[in-house]
N, C-alpha and C. Protein backbone atom coordinates (compact mmCIF):
# COMPACT_ATOMS: atom_id res chain seq x y z
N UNK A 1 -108.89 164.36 216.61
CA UNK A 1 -108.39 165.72 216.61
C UNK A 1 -106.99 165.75 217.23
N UNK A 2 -106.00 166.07 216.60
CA UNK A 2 -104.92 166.51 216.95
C UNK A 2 -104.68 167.54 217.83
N UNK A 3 -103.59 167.36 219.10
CA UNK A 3 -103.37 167.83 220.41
C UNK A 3 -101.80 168.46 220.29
N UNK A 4 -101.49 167.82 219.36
CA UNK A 4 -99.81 168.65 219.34
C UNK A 4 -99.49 168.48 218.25
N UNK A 5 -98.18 169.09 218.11
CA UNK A 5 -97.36 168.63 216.71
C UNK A 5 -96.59 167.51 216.67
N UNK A 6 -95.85 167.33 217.44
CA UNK A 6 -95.52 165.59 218.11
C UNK A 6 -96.05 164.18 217.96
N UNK A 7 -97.18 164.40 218.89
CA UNK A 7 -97.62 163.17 218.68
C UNK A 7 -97.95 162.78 220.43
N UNK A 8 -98.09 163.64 220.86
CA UNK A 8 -97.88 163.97 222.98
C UNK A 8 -99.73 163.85 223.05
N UNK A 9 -99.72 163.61 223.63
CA UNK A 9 -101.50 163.45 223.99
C UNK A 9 -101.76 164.61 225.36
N UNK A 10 -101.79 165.34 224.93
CA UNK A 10 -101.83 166.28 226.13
C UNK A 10 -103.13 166.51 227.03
N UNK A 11 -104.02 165.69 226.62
CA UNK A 11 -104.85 165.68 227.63
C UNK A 11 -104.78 164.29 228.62
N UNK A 12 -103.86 163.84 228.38
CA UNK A 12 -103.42 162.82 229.42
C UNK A 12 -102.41 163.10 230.40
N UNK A 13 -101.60 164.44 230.26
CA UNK A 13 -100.60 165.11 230.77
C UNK A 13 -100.48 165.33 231.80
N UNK A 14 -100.18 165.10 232.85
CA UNK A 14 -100.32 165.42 234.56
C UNK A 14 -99.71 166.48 234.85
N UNK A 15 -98.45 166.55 234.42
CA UNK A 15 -98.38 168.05 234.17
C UNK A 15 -98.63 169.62 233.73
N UNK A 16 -99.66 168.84 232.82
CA UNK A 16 -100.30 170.41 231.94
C UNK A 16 -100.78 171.43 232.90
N UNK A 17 -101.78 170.77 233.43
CA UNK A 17 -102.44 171.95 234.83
C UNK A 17 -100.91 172.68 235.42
N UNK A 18 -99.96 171.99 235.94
CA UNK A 18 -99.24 172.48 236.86
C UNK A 18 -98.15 173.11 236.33
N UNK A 19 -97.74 173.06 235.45
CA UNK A 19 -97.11 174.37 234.53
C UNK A 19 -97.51 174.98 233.89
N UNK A 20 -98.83 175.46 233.63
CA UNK A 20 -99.63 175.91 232.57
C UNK A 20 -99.58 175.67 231.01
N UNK A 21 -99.63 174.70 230.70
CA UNK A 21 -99.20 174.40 229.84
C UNK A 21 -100.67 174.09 229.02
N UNK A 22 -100.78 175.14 227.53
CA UNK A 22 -101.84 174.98 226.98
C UNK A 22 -101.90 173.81 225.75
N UNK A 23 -101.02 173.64 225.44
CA UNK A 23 -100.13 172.68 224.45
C UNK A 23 -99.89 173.69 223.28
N UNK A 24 -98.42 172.72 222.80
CA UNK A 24 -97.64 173.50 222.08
C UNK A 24 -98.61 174.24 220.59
N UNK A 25 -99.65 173.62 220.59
CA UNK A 25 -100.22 174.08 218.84
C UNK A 25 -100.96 175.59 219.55
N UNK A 26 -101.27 175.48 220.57
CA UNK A 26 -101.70 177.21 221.08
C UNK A 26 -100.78 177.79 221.72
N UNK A 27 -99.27 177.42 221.83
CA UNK A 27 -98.27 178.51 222.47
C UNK A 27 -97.38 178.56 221.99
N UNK A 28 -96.91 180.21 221.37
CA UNK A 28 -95.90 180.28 220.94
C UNK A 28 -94.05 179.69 220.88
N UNK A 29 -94.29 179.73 222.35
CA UNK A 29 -92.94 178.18 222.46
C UNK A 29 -93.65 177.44 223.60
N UNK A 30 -92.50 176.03 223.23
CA UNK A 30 -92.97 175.29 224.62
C UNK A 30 -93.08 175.76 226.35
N UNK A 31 -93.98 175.29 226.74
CA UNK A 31 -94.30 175.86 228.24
C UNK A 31 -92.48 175.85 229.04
N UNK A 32 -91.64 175.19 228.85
CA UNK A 32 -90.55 175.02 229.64
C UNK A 32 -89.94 176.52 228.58
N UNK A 33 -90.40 177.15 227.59
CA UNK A 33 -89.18 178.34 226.94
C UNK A 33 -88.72 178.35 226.36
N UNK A 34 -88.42 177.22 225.98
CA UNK A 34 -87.06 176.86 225.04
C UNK A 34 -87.42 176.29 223.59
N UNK A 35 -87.21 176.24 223.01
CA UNK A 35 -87.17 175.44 221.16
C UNK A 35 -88.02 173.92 220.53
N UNK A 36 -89.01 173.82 220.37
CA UNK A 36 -89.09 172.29 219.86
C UNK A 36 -88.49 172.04 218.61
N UNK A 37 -87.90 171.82 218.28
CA UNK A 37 -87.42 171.68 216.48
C UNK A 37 -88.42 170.82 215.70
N UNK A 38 -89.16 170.09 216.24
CA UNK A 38 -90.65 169.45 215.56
C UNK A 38 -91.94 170.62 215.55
N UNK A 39 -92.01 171.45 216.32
CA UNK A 39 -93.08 172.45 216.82
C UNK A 39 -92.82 172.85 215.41
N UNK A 40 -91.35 173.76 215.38
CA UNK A 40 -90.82 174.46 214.55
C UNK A 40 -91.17 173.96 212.98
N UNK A 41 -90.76 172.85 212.85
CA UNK A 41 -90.40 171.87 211.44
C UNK A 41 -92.07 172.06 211.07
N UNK A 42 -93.43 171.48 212.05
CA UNK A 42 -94.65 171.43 211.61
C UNK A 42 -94.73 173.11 211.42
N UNK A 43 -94.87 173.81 212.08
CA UNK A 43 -95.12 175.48 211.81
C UNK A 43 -94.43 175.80 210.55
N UNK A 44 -93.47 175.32 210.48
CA UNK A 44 -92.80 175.99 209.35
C UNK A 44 -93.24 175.52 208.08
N UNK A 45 -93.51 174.23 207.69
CA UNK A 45 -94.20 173.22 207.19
C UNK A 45 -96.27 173.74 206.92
N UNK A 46 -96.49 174.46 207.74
CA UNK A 46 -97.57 174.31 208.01
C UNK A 46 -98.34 173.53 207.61
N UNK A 47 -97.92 172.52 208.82
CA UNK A 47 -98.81 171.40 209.11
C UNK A 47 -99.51 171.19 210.25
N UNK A 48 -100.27 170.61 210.36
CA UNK A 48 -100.86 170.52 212.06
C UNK A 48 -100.26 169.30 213.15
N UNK A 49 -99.46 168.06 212.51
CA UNK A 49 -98.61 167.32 213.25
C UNK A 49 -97.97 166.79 212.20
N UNK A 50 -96.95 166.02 212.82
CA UNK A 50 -95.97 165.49 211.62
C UNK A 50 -96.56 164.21 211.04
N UNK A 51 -98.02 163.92 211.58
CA UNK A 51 -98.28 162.96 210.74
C UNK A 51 -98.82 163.06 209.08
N UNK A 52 -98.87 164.91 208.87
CA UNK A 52 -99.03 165.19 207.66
C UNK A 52 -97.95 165.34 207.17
N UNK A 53 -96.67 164.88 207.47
CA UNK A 53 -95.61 165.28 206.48
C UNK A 53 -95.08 164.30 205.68
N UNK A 54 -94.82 164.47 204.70
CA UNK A 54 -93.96 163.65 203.31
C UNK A 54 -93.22 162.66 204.06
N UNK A 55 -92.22 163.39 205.16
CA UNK A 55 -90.99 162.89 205.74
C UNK A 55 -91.12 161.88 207.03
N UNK A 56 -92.62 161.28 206.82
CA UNK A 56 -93.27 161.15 208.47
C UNK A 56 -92.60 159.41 208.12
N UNK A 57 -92.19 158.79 209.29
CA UNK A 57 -91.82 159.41 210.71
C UNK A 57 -90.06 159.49 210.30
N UNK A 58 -89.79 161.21 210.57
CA UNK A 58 -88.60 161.59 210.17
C UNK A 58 -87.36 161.06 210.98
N UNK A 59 -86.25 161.31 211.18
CA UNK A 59 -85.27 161.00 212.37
C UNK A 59 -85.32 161.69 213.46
N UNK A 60 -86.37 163.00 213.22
CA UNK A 60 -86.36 164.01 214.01
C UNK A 60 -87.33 163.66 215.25
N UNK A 61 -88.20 163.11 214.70
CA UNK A 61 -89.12 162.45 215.43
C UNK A 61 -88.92 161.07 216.06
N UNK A 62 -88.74 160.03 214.89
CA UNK A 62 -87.99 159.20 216.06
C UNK A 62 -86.93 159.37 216.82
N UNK A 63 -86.20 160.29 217.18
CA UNK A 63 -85.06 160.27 218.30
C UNK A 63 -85.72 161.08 219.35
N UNK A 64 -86.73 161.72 219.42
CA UNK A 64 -87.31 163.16 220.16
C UNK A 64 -87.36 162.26 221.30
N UNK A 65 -86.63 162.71 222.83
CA UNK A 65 -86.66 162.12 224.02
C UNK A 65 -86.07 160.91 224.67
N UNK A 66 -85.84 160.08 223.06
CA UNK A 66 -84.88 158.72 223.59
C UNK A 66 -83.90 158.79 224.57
N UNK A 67 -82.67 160.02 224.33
CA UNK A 67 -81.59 160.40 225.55
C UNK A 67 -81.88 160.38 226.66
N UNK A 68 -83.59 160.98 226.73
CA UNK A 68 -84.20 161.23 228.08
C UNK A 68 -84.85 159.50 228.75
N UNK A 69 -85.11 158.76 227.76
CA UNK A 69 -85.49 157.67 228.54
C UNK A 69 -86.80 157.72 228.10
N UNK A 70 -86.99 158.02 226.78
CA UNK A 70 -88.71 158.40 226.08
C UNK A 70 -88.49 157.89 224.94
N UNK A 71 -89.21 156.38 225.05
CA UNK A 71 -89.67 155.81 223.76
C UNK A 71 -90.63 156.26 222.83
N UNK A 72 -90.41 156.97 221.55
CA UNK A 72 -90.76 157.92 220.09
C UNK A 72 -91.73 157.15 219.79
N UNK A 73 -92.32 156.19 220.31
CA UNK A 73 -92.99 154.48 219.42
C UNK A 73 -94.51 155.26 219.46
N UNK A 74 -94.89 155.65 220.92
CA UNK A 74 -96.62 156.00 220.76
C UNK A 74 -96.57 157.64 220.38
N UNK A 75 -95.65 158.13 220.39
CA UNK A 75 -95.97 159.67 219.42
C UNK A 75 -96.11 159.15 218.02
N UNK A 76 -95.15 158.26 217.43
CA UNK A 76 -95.54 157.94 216.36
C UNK A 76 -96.74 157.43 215.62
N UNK A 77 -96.81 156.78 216.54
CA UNK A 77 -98.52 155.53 215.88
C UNK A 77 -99.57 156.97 216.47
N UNK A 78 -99.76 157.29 217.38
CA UNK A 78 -100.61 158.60 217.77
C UNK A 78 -100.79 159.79 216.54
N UNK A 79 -99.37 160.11 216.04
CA UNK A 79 -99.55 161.05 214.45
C UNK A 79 -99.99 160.44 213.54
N UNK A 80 -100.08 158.64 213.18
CA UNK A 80 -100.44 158.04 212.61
C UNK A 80 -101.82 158.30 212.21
N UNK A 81 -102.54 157.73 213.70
CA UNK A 81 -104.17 157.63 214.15
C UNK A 81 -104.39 159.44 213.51
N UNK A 82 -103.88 160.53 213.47
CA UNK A 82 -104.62 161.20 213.91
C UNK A 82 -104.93 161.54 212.12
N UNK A 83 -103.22 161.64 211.55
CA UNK A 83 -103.42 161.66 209.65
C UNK A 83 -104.23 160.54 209.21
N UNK A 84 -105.08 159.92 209.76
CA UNK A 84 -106.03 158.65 209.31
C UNK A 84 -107.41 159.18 209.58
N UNK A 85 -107.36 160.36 210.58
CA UNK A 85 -108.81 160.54 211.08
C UNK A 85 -109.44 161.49 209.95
């Protein structure tokens, strides 16, 4: 069962409790406020993660967090596992 549109495992999240964070497929934007452009792309798409899309794994997805020091590698194989289930 799919947990995000990403590919984020949010029940592994240490943060979820402490920002309230329900994950992005039950909140209208991300818990921080601001924009996912993947949230967006699957909603708009209506899809349930980008592992159902044509375009999978897009550029959009592999670059998501790299700047930050966040290797795209297990969101990917994670949307993989989940369009397999």
């Amino acid at each position: 069962m799919f947990e995000s549109r990403c590919g984020v495992c949010c029940n592994k999240c240490e943060r979820r409790e402490k920002v309230n964070c329900k994950g992005c497929i039950n909140m209208e934007k991300p818990f921080w406020g601001g924009e996912c452009g993947v949230k967006k792309c699957c909603e708009d798409k209506a899809l349930n993660h980008c592992g159902e899309c044509s375009e999978f794994p897009c550029e959009m997805l592999s670059t998501m967090g790299v700047a930050e020091g966040f290797d795209p590698e297990p969101k990917i194989q994670q949307c993989r596992k989940w369009a397999n289930e």
